[in-house]
Protein backbone atom coordinates (compact mmCIF):
# COMPACT_ATOMS: atom_id res chain seq x y z
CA UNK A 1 0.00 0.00 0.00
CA UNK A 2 2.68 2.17 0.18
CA UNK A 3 3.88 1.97 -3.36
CA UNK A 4 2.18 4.35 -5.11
CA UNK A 5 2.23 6.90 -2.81
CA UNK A 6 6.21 6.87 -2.66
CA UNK A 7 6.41 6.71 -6.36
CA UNK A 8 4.07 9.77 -6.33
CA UNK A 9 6.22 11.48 -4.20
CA UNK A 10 9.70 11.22 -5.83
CA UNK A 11 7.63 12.73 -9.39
CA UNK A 12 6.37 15.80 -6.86
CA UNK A 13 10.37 16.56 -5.79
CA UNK A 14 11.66 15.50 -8.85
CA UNK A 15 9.13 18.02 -10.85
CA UNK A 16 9.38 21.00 -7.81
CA UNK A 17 13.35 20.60 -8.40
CA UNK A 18 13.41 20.45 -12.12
CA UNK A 19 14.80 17.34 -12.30
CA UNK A 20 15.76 15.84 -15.82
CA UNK A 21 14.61 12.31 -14.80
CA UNK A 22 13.39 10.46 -11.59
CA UNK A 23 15.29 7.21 -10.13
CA UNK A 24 13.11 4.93 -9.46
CA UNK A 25 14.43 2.24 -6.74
CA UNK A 26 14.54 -1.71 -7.09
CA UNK A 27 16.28 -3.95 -9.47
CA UNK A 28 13.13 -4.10 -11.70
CA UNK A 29 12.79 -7.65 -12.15
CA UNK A 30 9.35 -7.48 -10.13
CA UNK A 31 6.12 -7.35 -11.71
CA UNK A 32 3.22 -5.11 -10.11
CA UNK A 33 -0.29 -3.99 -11.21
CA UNK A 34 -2.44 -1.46 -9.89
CA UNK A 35 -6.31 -1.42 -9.90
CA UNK A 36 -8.38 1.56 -9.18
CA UNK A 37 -11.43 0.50 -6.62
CA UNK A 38 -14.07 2.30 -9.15
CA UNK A 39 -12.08 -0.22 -11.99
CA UNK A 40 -13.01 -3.37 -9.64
CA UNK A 41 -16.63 -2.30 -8.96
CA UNK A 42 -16.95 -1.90 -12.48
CA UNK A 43 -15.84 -5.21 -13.31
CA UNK A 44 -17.62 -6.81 -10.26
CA UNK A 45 -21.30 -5.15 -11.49
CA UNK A 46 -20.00 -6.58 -15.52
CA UNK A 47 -19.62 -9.85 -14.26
CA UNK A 48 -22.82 -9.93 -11.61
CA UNK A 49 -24.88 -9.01 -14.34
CA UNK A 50 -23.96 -11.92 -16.55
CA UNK A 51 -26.47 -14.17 -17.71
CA UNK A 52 -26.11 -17.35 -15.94
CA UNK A 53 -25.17 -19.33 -19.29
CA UNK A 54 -22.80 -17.04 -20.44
CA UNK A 55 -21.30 -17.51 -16.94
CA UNK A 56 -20.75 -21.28 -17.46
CA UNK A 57 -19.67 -20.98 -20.51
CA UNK A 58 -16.41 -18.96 -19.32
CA UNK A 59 -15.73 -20.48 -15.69
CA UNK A 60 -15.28 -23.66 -14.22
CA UNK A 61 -16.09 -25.73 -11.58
CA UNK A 62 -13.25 -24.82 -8.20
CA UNK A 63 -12.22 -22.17 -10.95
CA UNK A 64 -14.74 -19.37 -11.48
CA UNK A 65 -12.30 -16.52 -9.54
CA UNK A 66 -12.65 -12.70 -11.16
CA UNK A 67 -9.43 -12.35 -12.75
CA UNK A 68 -9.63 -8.05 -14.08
């Protein structure tokens, strides 16, 4: 939770200082995706709102997670 906040921060002093470029820490071999809540609700109502056979047609039984 405390990515995007810190990555928000070093644009802020990199843009108040002028900075030509901002370093971003790590040795970027890890993966990460972010999801904004109104994105997820979105998705949630999509997939609530299915018809039922459309629904079976796409999941599986011990496998019908959302995957957005």
């Amino acid at each position: 939770s405390h990515v995007i906040p810190a990555l928000l921060r070093r644009f802020h002093e990199a843009t108040a200082q002028n900075a030509p470029d901002v370093v971003v820490w790590g040795s970027g071999t890890p993966m990460r995706e972010f999801l904004h809540v109104d994105d997820m609700a979105a998705a949630s109502i999509h997939v609530m709102e299915l018809a039922h056979e459309v629904w079976l047609e796409n999941t599986q039984p011990m496998l019908s997670h959302i995957n957005v």
